[in-house]
N, C-alpha and C. Protein backbone atom coordinates (compact mmCIF):
# COMPACT_ATOMS: atom_id res chain seq x y z
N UNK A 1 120.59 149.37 118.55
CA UNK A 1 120.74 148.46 117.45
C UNK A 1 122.20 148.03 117.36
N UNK A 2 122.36 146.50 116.96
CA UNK A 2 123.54 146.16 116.74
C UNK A 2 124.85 146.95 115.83
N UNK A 3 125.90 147.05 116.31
CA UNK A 3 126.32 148.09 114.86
C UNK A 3 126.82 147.36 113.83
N UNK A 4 126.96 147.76 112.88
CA UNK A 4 127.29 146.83 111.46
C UNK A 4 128.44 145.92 111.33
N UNK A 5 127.92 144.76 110.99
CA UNK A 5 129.38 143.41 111.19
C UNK A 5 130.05 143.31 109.91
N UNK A 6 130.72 142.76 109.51
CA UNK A 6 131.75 142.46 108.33
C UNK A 6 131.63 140.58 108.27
N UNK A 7 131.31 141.00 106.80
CA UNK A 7 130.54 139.37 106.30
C UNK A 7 131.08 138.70 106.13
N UNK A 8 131.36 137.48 105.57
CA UNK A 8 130.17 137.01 106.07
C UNK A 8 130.63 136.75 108.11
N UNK A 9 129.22 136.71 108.97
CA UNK A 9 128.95 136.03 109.90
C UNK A 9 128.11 134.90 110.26
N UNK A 10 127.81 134.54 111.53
CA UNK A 10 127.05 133.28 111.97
C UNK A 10 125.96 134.27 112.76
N UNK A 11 124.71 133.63 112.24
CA UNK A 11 123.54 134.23 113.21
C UNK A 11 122.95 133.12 113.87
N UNK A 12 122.78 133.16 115.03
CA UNK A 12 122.30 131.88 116.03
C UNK A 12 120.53 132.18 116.42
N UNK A 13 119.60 132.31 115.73
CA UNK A 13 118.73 132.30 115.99
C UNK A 13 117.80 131.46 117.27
N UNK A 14 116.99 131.84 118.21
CA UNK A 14 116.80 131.41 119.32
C UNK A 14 115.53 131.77 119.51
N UNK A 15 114.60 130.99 119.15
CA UNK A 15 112.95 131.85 119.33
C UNK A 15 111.97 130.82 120.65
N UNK A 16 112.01 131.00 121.69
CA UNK A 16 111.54 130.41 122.93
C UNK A 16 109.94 130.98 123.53
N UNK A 17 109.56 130.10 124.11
CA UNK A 17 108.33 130.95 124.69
C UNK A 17 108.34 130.04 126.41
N UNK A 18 108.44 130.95 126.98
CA UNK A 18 108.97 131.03 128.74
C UNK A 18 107.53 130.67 129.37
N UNK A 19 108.19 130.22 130.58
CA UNK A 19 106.81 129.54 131.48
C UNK A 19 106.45 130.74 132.29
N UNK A 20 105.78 130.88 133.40
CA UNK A 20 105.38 131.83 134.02
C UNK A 20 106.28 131.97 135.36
N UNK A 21 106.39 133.05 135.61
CA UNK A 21 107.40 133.07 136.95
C UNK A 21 108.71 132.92 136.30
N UNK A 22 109.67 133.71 137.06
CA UNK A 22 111.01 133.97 136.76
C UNK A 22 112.27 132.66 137.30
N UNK A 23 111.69 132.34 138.28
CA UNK A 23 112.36 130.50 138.26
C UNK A 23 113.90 131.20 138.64
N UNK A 24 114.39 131.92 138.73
CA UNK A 24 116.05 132.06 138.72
C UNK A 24 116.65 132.31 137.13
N UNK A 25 114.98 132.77 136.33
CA UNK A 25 115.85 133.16 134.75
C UNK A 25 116.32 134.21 134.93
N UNK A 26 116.50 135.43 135.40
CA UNK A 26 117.02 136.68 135.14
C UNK A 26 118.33 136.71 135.71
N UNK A 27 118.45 136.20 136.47
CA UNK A 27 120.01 135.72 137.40
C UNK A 27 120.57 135.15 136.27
N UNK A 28 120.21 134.02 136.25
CA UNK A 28 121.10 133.08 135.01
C UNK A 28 121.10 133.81 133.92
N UNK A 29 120.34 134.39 133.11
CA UNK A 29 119.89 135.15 131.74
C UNK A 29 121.32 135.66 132.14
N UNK A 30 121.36 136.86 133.12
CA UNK A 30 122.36 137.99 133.62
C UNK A 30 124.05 137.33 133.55
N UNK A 31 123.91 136.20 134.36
CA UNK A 31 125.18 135.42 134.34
C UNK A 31 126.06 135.03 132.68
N UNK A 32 124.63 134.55 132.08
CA UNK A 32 125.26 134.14 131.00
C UNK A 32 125.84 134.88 129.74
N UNK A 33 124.99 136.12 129.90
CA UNK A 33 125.25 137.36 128.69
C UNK A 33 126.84 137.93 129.49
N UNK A 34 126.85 137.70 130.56
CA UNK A 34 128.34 138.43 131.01
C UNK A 34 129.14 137.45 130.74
N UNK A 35 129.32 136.43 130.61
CA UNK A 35 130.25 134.96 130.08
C UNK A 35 130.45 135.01 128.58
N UNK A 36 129.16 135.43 128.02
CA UNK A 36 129.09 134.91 126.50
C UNK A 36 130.02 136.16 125.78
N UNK A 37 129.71 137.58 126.49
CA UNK A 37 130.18 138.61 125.93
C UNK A 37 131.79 139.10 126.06
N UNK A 38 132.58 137.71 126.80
CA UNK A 38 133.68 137.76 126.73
C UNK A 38 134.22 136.59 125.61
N UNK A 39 133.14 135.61 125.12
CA UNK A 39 133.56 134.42 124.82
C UNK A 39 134.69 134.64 123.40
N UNK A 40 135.14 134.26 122.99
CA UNK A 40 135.87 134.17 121.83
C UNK A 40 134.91 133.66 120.38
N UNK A 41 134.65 135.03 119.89
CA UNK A 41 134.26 134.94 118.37
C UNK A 41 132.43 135.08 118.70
N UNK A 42 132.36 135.44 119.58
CA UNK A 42 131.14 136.49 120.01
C UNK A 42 131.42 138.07 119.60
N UNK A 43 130.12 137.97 118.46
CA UNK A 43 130.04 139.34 118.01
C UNK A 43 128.67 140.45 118.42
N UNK A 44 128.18 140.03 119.39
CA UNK A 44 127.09 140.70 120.23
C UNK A 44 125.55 139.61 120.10
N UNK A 45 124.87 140.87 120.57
CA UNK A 45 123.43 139.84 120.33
C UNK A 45 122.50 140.98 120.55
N UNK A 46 120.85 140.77 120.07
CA UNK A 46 120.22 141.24 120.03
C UNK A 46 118.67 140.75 120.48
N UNK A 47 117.93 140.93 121.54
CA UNK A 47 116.85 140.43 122.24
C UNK A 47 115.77 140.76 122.72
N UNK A 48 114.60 140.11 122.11
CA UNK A 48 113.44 140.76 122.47
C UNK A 48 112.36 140.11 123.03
N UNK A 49 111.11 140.57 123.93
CA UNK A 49 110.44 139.33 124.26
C UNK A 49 108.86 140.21 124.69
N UNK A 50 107.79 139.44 124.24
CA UNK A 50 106.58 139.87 124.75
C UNK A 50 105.94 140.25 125.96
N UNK A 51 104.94 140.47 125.56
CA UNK A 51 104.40 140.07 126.81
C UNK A 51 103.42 139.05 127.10
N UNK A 52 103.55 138.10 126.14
CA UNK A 52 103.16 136.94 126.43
C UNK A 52 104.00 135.49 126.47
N UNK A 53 105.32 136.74 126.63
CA UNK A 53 106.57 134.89 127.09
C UNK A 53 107.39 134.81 125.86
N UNK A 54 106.66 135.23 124.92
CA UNK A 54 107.28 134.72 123.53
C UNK A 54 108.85 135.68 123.12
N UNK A 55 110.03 135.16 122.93
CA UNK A 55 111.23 136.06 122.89
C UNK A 55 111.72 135.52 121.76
N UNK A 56 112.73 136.01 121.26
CA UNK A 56 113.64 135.60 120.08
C UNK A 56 114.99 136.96 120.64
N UNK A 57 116.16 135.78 120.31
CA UNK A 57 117.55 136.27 120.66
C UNK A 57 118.37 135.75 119.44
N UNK A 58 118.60 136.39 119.09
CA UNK A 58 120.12 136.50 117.99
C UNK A 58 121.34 136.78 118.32
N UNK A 59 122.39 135.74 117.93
CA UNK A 59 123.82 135.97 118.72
C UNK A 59 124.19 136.03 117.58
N UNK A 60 125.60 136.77 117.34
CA UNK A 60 125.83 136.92 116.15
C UNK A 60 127.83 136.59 116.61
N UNK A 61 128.08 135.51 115.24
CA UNK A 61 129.24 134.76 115.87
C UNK A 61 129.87 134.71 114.59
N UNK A 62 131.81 134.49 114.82
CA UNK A 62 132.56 134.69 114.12
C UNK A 62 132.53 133.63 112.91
N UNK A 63 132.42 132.35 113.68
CA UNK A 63 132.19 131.06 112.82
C UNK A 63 131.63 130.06 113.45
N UNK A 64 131.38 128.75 112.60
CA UNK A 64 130.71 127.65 112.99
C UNK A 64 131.25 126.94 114.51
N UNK A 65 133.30 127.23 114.13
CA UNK A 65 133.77 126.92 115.01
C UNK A 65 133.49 127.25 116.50
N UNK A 66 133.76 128.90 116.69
CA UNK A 66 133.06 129.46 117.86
C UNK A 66 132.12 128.89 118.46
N UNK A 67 130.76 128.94 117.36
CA UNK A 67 129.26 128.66 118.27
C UNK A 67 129.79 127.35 119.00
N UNK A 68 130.03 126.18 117.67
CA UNK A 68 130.28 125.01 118.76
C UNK A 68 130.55 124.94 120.46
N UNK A 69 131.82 126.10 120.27
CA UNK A 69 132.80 126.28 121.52
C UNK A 69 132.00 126.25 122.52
N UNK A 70 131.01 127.31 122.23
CA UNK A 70 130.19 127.73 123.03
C UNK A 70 128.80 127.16 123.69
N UNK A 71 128.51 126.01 122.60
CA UNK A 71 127.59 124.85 122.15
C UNK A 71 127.95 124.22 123.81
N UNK A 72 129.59 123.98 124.02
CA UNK A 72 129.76 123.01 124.76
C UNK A 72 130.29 123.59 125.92
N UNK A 73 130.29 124.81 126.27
CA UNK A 73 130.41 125.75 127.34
C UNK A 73 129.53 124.88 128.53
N UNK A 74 130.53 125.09 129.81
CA UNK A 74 129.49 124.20 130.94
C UNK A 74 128.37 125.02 131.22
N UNK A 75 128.99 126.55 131.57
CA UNK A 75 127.56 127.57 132.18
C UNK A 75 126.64 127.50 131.11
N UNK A 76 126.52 127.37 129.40
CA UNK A 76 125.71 127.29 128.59
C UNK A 76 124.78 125.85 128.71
N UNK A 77 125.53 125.05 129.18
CA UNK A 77 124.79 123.88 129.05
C UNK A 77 124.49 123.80 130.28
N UNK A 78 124.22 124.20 131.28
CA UNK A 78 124.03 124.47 132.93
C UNK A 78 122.40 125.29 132.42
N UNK A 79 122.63 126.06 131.67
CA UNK A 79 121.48 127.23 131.56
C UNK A 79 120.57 126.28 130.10
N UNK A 80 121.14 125.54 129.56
CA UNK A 80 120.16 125.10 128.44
C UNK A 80 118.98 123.30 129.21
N UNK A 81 119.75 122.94 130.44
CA UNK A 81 119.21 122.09 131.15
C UNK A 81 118.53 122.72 131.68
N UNK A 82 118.46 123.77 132.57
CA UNK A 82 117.15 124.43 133.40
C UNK A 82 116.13 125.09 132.48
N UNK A 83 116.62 125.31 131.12
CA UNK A 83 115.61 125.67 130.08
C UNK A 83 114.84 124.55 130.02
N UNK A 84 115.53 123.51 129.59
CA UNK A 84 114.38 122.20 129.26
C UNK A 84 113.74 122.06 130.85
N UNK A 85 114.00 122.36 131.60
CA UNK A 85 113.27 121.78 132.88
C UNK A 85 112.55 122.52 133.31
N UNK A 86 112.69 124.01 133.00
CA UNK A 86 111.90 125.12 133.86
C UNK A 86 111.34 126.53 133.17
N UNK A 87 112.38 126.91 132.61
CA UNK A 87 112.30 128.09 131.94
C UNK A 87 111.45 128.34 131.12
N UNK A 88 111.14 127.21 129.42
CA UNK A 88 111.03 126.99 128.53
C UNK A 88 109.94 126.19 128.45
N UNK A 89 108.66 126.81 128.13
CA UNK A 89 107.64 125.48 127.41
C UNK A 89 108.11 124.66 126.18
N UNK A 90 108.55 125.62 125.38
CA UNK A 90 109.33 125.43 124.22
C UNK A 90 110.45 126.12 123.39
N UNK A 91 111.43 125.93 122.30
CA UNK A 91 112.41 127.07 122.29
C UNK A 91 112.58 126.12 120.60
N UNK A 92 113.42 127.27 120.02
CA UNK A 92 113.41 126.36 118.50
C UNK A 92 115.37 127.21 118.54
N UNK A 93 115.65 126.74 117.72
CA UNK A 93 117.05 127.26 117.25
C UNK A 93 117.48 127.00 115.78
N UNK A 94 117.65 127.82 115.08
CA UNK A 94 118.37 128.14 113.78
C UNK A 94 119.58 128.89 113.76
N UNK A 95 120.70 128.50 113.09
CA UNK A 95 121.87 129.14 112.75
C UNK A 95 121.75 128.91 111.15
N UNK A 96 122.15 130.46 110.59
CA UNK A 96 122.10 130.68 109.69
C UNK A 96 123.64 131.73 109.23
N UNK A 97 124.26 131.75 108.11
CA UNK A 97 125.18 132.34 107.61
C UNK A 97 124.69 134.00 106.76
N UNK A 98 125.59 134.68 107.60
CA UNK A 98 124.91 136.27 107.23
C UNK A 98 126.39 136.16 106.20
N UNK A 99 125.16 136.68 105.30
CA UNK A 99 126.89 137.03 103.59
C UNK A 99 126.52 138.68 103.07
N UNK A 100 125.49 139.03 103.48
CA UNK A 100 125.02 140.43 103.16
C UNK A 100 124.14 141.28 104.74
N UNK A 101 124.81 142.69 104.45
CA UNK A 101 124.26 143.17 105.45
C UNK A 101 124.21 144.93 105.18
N UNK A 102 122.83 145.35 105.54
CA UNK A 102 122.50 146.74 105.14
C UNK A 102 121.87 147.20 105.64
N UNK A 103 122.21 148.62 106.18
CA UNK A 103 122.02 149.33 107.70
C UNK A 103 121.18 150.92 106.96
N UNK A 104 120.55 151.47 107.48
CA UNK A 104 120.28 152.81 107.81
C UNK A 104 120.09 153.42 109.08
N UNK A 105 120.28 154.23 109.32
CA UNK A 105 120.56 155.31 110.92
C UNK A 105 120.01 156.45 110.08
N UNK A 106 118.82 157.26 110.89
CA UNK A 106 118.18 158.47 110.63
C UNK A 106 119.42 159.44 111.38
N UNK A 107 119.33 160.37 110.28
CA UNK A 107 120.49 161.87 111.01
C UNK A 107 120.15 161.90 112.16
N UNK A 108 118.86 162.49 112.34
CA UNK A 108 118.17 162.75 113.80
C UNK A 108 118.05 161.69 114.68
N UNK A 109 118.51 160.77 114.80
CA UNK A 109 118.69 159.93 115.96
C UNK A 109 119.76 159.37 115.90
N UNK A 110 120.96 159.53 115.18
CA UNK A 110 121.90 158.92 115.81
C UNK A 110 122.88 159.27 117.56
């Protein structure tokens, strides 16, 4: 689990549902989380996906400014063109402003 951010942040919501066959997504997927996780005002991310294609990814970012940055990143927009062409039947995106945030961790599993 993500560990606890300091508020407010930017949540980049990303809910997609993938075509069949891997097309060169796990390469690129791989490429891009190692780019993004250096980017400036990248505060991690969190990702999950079915088994019927259906995923949702949350990036969690310093400000509006950042995402933009990143909005206009070439490898991001390299990887959001092969989405529309290959990857992606469909994909939705929401950014939303985190102003509250509240965590529990069980003793026994931290």
């Amino acid at each position: 689990m993500q560990k606890a951010l300091e508020t407010p942040y930017y949540a980049v919501i990303f809910t997609s549902q993938r075509t069949d066959g891997d097309q060169g997504y796990g390469e690129a997927a791989d490429n891009v989380v190692s780019i993004v996780s250096k980017f400036e005002g990248f505060l991690g991310a969190e990702s999950v996906r079915d088994s019927n294609g259906l995923g949702i990814t949350i990036s969690y970012w310093e400000s509006m400014a950042h995402i933009d940055k990143w909005r206009q990143n070439a490898v991001h927009s390299s990887a959001k063109s092969m989405g529309r062409e290959t990857w992606y039947s469909s994909y939705r995106i929401r950014i939303c402003e985190v102003k509250y945030e509240n965590s529990f961790q069980h003793p026994e599993h931290q």
